[in-house]
Protein backbone atom coordinates (compact mmCIF):
# COMPACT_ATOMS: atom_id res chain seq x y z
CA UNK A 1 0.00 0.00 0.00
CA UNK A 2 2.44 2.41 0.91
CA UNK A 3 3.97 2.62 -2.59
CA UNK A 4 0.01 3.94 -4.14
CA UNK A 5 0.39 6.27 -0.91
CA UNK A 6 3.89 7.84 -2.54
CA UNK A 7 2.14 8.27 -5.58
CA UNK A 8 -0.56 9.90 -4.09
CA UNK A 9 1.65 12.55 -2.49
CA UNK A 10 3.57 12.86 -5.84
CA UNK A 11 0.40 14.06 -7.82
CA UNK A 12 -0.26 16.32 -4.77
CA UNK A 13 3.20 17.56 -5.53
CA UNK A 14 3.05 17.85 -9.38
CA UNK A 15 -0.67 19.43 -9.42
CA UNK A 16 0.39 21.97 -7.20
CA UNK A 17 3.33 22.65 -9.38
CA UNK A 18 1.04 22.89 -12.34
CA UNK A 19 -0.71 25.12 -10.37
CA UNK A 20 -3.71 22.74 -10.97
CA UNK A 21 -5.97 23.34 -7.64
CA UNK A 22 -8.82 21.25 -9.02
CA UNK A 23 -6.73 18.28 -9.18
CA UNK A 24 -4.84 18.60 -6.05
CA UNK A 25 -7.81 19.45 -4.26
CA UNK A 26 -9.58 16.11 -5.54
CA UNK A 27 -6.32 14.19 -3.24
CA UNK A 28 -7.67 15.70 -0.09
CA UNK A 29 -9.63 14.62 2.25
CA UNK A 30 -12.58 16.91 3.12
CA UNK A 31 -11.30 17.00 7.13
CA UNK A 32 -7.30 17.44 6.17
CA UNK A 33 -5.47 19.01 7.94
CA UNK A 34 -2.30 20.66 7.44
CA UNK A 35 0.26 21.30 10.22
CA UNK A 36 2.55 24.23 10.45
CA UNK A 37 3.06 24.41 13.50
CA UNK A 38 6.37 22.83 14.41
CA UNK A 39 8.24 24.82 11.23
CA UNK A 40 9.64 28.54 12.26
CA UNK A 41 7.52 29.63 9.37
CA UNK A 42 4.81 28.32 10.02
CA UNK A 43 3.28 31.94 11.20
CA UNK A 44 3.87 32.98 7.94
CA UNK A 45 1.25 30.73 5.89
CA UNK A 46 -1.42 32.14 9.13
CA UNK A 47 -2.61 30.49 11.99
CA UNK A 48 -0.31 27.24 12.00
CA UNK A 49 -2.89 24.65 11.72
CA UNK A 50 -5.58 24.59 9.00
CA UNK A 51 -8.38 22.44 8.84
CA UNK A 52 -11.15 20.94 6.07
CA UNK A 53 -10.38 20.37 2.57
CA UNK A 54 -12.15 23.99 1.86
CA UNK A 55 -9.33 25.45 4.00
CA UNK A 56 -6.30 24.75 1.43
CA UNK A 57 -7.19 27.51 -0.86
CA UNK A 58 -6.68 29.88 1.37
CA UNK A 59 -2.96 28.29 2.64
CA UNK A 60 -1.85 28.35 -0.98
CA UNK A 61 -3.03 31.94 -1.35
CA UNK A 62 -1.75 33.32 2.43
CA UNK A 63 1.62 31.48 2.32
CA UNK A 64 2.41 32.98 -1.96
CA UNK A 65 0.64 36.34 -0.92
CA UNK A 66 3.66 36.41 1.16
CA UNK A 67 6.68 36.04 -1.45
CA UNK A 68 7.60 38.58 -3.74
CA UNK A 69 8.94 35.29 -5.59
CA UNK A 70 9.06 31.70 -4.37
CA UNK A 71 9.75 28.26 -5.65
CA UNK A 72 9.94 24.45 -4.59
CA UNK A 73 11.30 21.61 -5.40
CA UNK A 74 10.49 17.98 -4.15
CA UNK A 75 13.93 16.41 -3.14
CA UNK A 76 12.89 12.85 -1.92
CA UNK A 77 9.81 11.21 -0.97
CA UNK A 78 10.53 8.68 1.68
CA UNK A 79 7.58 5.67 2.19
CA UNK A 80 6.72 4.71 5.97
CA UNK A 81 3.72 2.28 6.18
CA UNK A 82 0.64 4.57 6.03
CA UNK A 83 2.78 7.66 5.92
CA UNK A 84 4.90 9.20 3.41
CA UNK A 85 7.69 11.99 4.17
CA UNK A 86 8.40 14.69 1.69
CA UNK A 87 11.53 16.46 1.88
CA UNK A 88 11.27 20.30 -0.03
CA UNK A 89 13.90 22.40 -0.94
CA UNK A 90 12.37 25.86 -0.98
CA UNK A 91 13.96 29.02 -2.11
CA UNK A 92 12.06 32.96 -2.04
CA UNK A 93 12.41 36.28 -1.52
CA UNK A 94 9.74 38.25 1.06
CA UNK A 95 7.11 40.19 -0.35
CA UNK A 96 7.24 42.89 2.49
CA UNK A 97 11.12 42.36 3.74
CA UNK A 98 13.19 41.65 0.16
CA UNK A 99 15.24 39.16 2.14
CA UNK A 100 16.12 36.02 0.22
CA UNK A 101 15.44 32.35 1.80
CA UNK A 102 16.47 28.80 1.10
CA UNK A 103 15.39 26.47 3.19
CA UNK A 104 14.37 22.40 3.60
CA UNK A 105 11.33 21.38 5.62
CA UNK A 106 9.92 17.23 5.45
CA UNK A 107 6.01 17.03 5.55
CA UNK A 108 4.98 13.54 6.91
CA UNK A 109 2.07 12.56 5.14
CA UNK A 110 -0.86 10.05 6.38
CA UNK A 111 -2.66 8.79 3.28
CA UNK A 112 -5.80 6.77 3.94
CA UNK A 113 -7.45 4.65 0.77
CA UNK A 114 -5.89 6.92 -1.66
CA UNK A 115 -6.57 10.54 0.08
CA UNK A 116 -4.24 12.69 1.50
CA UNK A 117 -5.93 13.36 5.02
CA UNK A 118 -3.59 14.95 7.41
CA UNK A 119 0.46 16.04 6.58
CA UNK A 120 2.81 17.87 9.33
CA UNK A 121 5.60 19.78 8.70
CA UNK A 122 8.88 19.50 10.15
CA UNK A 123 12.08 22.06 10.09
CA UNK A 124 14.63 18.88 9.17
CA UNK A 125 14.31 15.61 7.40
CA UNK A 126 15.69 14.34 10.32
CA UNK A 127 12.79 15.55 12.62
CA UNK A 128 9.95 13.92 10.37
CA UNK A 129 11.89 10.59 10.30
CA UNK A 130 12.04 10.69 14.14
CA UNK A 131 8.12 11.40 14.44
CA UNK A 132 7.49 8.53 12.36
CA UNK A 133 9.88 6.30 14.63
CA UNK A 134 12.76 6.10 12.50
CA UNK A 135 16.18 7.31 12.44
CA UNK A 136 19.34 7.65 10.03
């Protein structure tokens, strides 16, 4: 199973990139939620913790509403039973401070019967492999 659950996260990935909501969207479940909360940025995208399918509009628009420019790139995705880790290399500059970032953040993933239904983000790769129960 867990190999259909990387692919679900990889069409997550690649409609976002396409900047194809409708098709992302339909990988959801309608109670996801996302998880910000343990990632220093995680202010940035609003109030940390979104919940509900409907919600995930509104994280895509908050967190880009916030970079003048801003860019990602899937490094690795990394299959654990019912979860799936996604390591991102992300690189921007802020809208209101002009400051240029790079920085990598892992998302563990639960994936239920094809449908994304809850990911968390981490500040390392080496945090999200812990919270699933591994280490390197």
């Amino acid at each position: 199973m867990s190999r259909e659950n990387v692919e679900v996260v990889r069409r997550i990935f690649n409609a976002v990139a396409r900047r194809d909501g409708e098709a992302a969207l339909a990988l959801y479940d309608p109670d996801f939620e996302w998880d910000f909360s343990r990632v220093p940025w995680g202010d940035v995208a609003g109030p940390g913790v979104y919940r509900g399918r409907d919600a995930l509009p509104r994280v895509y628009r908050d967190w880009h509403s916030a970079w003048e420019n801003y860019e990602e790139n899937l490094e690795e995705l990394i299959e654990v039973g019912e979860h799936v880790i996604s390591v991102l290399t992300a690189q921007g500059r802020g809208r209101a401070s002009g400051v240029e970032v790079e920085m990598t953040t892992a998302g563990v993933w639960t994936v239920r019967g094809g449908i994304a239904v809850r990911s968390v983000w981490f500040p390392t790769r080496e945090a999200a492999l812990e919270a699933v129960g591994l280490s390197e």
